[in-house]
Protein backbone atom coordinates (compact mmCIF):
# COMPACT_ATOMS: atom_id res chain seq x y z
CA UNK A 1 -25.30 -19.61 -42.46
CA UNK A 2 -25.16 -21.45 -39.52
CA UNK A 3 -21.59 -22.89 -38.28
CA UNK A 4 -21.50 -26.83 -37.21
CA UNK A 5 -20.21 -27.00 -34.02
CA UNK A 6 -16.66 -28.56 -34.80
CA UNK A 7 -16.18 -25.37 -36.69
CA UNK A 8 -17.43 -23.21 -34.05
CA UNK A 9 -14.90 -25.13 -31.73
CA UNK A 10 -12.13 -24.87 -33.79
CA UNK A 11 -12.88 -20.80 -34.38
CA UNK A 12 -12.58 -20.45 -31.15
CA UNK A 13 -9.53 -21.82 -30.52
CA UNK A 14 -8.08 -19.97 -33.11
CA UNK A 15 -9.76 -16.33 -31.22
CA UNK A 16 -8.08 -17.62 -28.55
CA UNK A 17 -4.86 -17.63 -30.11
CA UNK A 18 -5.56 -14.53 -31.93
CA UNK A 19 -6.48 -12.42 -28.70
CA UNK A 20 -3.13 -14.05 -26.61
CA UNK A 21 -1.00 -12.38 -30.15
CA UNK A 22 -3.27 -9.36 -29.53
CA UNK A 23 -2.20 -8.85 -26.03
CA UNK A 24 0.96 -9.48 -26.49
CA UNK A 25 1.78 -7.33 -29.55
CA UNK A 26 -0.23 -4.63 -27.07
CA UNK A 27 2.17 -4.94 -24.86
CA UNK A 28 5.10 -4.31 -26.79
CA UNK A 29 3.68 -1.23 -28.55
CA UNK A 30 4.27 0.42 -24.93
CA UNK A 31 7.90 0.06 -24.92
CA UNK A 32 9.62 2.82 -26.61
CA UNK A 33 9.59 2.90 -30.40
CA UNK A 34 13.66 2.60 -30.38
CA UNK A 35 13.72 -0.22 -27.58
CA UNK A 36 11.80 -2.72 -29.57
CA UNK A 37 14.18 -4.30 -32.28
CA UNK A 38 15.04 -6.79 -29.59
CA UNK A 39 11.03 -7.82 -28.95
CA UNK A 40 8.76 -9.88 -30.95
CA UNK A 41 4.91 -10.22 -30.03
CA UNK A 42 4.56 -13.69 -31.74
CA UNK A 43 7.88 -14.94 -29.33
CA UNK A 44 6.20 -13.33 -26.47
CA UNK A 45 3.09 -15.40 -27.12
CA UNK A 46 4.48 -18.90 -27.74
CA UNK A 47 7.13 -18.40 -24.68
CA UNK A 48 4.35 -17.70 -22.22
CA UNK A 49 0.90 -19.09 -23.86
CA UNK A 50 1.38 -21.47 -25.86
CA UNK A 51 5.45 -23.68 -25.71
CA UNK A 52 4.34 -26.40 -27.43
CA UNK A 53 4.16 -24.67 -30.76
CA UNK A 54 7.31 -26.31 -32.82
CA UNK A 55 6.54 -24.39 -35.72
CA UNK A 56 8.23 -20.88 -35.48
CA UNK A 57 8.93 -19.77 -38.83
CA UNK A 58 10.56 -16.10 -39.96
CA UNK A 59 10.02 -14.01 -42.83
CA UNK A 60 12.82 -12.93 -45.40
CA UNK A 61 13.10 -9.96 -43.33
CA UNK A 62 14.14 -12.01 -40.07
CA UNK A 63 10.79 -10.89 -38.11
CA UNK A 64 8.74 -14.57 -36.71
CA UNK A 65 5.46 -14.75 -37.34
CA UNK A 66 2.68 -17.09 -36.54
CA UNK A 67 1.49 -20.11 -39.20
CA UNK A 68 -1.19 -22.37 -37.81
CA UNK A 69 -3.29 -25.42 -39.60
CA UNK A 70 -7.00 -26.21 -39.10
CA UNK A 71 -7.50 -29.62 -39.89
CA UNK A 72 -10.63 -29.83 -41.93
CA UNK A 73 -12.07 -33.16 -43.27
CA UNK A 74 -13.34 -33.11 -47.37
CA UNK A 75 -16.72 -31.18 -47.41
CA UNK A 76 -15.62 -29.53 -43.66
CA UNK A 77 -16.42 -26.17 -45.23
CA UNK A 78 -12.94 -24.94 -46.02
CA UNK A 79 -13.66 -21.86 -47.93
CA UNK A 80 -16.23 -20.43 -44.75
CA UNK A 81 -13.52 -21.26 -42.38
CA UNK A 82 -10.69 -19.45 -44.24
CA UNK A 83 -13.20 -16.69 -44.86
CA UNK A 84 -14.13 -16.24 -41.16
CA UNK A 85 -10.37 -16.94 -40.09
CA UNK A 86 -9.86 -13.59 -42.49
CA UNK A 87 -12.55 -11.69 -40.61
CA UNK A 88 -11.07 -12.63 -37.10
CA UNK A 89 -7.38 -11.98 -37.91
CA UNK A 90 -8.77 -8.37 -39.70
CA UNK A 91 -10.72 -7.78 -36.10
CA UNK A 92 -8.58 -9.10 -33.31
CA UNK A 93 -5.37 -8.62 -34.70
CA UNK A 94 -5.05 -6.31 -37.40
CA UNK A 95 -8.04 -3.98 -36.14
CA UNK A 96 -9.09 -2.95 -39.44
CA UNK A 97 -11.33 -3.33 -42.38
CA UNK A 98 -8.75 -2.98 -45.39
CA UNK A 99 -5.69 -4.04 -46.34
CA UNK A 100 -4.38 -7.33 -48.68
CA UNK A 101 -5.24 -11.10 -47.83
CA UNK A 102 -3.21 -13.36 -50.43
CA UNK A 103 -5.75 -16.84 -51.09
CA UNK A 104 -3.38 -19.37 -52.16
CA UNK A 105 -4.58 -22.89 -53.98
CA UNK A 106 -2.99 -25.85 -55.78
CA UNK A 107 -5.51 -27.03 -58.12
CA UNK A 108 -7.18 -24.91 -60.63
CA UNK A 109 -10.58 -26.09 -60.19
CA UNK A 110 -10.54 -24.75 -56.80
CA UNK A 111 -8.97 -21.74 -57.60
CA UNK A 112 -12.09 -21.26 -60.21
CA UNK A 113 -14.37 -22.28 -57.76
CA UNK A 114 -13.16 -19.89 -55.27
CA UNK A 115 -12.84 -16.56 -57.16
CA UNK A 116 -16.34 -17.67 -58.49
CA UNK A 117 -17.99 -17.55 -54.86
CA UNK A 118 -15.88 -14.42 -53.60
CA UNK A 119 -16.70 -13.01 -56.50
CA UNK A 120 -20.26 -13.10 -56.89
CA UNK A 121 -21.66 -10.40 -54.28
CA UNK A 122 -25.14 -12.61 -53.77
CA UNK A 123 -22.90 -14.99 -52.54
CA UNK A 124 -22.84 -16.20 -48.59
CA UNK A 125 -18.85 -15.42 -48.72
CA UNK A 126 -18.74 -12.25 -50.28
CA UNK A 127 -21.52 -11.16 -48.86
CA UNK A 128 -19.23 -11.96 -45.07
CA UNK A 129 -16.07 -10.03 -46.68
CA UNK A 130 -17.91 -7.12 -47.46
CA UNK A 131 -19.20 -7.58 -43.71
CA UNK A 132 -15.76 -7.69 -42.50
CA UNK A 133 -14.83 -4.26 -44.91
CA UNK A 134 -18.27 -2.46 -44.69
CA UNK A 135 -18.93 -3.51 -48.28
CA UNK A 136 -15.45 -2.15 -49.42
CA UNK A 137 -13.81 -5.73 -50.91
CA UNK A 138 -12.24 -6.53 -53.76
CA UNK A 139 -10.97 -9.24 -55.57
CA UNK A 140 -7.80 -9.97 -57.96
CA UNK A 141 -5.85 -12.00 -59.93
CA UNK A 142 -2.45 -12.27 -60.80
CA UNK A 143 -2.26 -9.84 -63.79
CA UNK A 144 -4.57 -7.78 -62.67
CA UNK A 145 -3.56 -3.77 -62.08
CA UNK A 146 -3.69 -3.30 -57.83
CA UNK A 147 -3.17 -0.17 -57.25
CA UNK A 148 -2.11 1.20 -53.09
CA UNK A 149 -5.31 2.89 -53.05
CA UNK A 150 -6.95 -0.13 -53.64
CA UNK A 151 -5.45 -1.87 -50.75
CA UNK A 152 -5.49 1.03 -48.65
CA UNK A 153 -9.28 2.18 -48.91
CA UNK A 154 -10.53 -1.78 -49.57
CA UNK A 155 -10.21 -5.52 -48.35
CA UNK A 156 -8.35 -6.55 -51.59
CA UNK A 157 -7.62 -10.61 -51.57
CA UNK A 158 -5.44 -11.92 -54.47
CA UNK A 159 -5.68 -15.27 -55.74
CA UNK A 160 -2.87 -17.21 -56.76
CA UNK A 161 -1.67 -20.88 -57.83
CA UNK A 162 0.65 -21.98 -55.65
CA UNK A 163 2.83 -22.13 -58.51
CA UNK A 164 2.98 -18.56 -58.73
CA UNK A 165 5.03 -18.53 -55.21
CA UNK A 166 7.16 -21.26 -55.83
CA UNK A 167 10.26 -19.15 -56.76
CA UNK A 168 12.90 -21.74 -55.55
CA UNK A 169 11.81 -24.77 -58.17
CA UNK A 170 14.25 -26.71 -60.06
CA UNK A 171 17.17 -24.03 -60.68
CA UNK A 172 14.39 -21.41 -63.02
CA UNK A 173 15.15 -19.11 -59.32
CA UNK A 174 12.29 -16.33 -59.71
CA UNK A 175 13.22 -15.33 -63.22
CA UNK A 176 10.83 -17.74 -64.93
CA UNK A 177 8.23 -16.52 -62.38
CA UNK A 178 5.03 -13.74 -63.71
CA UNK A 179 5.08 -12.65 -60.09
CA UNK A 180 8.59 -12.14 -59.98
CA UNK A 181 9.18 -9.68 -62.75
CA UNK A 182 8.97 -5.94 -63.42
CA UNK A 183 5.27 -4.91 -64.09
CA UNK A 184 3.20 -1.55 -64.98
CA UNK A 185 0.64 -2.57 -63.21
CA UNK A 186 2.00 -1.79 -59.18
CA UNK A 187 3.96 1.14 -59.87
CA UNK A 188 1.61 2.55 -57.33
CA UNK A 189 3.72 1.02 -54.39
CA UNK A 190 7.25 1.71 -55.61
CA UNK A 191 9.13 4.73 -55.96
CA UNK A 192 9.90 6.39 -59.47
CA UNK A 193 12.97 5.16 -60.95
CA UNK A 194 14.75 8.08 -60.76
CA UNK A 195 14.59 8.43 -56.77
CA UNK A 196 17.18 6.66 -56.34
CA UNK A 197 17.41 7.52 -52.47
CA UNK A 198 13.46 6.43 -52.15
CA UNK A 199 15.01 3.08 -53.61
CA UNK A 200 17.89 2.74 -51.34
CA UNK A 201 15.80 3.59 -48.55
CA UNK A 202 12.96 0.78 -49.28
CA UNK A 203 15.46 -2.22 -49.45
CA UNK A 204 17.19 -0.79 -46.39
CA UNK A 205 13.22 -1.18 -44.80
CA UNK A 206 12.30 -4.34 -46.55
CA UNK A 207 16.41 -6.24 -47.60
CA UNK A 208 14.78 -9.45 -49.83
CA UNK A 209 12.92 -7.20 -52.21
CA UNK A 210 14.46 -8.00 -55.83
CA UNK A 211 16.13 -5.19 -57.37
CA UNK A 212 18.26 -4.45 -60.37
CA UNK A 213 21.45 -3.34 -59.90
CA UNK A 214 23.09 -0.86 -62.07
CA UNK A 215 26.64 -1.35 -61.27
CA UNK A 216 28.12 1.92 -62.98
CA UNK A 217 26.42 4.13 -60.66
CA UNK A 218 26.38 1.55 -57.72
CA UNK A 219 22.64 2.32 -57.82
CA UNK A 220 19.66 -0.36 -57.36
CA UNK A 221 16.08 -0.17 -58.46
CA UNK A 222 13.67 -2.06 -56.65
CA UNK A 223 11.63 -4.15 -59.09
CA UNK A 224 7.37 -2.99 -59.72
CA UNK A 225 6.86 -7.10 -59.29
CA UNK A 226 3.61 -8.35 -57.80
CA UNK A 227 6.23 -10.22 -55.30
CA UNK A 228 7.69 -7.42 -54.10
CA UNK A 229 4.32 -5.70 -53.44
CA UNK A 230 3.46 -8.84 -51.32
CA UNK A 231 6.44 -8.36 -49.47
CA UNK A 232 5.76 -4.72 -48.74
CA UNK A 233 2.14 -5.39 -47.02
CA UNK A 234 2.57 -7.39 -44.18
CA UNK A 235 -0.40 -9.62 -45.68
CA UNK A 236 -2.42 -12.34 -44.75
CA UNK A 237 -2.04 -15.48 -46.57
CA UNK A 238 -4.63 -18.76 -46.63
CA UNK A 239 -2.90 -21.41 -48.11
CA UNK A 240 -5.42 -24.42 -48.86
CA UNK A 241 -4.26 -27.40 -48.95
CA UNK A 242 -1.63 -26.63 -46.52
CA UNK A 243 0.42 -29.72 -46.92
CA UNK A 244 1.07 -29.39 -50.42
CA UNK A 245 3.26 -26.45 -49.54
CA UNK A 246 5.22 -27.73 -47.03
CA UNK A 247 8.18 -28.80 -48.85
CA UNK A 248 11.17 -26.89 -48.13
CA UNK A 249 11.63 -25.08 -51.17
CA UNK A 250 7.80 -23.96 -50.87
CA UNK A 251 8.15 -23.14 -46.89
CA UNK A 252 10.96 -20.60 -47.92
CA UNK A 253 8.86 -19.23 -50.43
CA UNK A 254 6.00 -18.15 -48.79
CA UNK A 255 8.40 -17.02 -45.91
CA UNK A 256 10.00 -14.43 -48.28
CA UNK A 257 6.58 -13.50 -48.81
CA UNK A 258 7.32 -11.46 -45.48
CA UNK A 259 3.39 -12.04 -44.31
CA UNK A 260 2.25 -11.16 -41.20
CA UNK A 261 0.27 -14.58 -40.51
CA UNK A 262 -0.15 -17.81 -42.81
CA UNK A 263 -3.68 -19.36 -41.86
CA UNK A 264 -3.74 -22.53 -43.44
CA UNK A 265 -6.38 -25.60 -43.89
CA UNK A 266 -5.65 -29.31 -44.61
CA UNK A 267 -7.25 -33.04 -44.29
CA UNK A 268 -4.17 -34.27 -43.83
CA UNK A 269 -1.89 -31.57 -41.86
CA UNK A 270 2.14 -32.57 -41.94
């Protein structure tokens, strides 16, 4: 498939973008391990490349990252553009073929029509993932078991509603939330329950995961939910429909998340 050329134009702004973070997060990785709490790569880039860029958003962990909107008109080939923006941030930025990209919609006849097409491997877009992973990709659901070898040895994306994020609606908090409770099936990325120091020493790495607290011992257990797995692997998130989630309460959602970038795509960017 052959890109139009507003959507080559537009990829290449966002390589340019993608290369400046590159360079920058280059730079830092040759100051000394212990000297760089005070550095960020994404500040580096806005301060010197690109100053007008108002939005400068944080994850639950403190650390800013970078959240950008293509503005693509109905029928502008949305899915292809989030699918090559996935192959350029896994090249340019991440520098590697695996690792998990979470594909967030609002309506559930995209979502369907989405999984559908990465799905199918005679498909165009799978057929570019497994391009981008050397054939290695894989595709979930909430629900579904993901286990770390998955996401370590493939190009896992997840597909969610945006509802399944929105922990901060009406006063339900994450409780009511699938996403937010304990589940057997991502033990894989969580200490045992009884390592209690492995515990302690996750939260002190990652401080919003959820835990349970067992007051009598003063012990806490970090939670096997499929949000706290998000929040260990620095993902990459596509959020369609960007401006849909750009109410407050959904902003502060994703941005507990803890991703690494939020690529999003709208016809009507706020």
């Amino acid at each position: 498939m052959i890109l139009k050329d507003y959507q080559t134009n537009v990829l290449g702004s966002f390589d340019d973008f993608l290369k400046a973070l590159s360079k920058s997060k280059s730079d830092i990785e040759r100051i000394p391990e212990d000297m760089r709490a005070d550095f960020s790569y994404v500040s580096k880039t806005y301060d010197s490349e690109y100053q007008q860029f108002a939005d400068r958003p944080f994850t639950g962990t403190g650390e800013m990252y970078p959240r950008v909107c293509i503005k693509v008109p109905t029928g502008g080939g949305k899915t292809l553009l989030a699918v090559e923006a996935i192959r350029r941030h896994q090249e340019k930025l991440q520098k590697k073929r695996t690792g998990l990209v979470v594909w967030i919609v609002h309506r559930e006849s995209i979502y369907r029509q989405t999984i559908e097409k990465l799905s199918d491997k005679n498909h165009f877009y799978r057929q570019l993932l497994d391009q981008i992973s050397g054939g290695k990709t894989l595709v979930f659901e909430k629900g579904d078991r993901i286990r770390k070898q998955d996401t370590d040895e493939n190009l896992c994306v997840l597909m969610l509603m945006v509802q399944s994020i929105d922990f901060n609606r009406g006063n339900a908090g994450t409780k009511s939330l699938n996403t937010a409770k304990d589940s057997g099936g991502y033990t894989d990325f969580f200490p045992t329950d009884n390592r209690h120091d492995e515990h302690e020493k996750l939260i002190e790495q990652i401080p919003n995961l959820d835990y349970i607290e067992d007051s009598l011992f003063t012990r806490r257990i970090v939670k096997t939910s499929l949000a706290n797995l998000i929040r260990t692997q620095k993902v990459l998130i596509i959020a369609d429909e960007m401006h849909r989630m750009m109410t407050p309460s959904r902003m502060e959602s994703i941005d507990s998340l803890n991703p690494a970038f939020d690529f999003g795509l709208s016809a009507t960017p706020k």
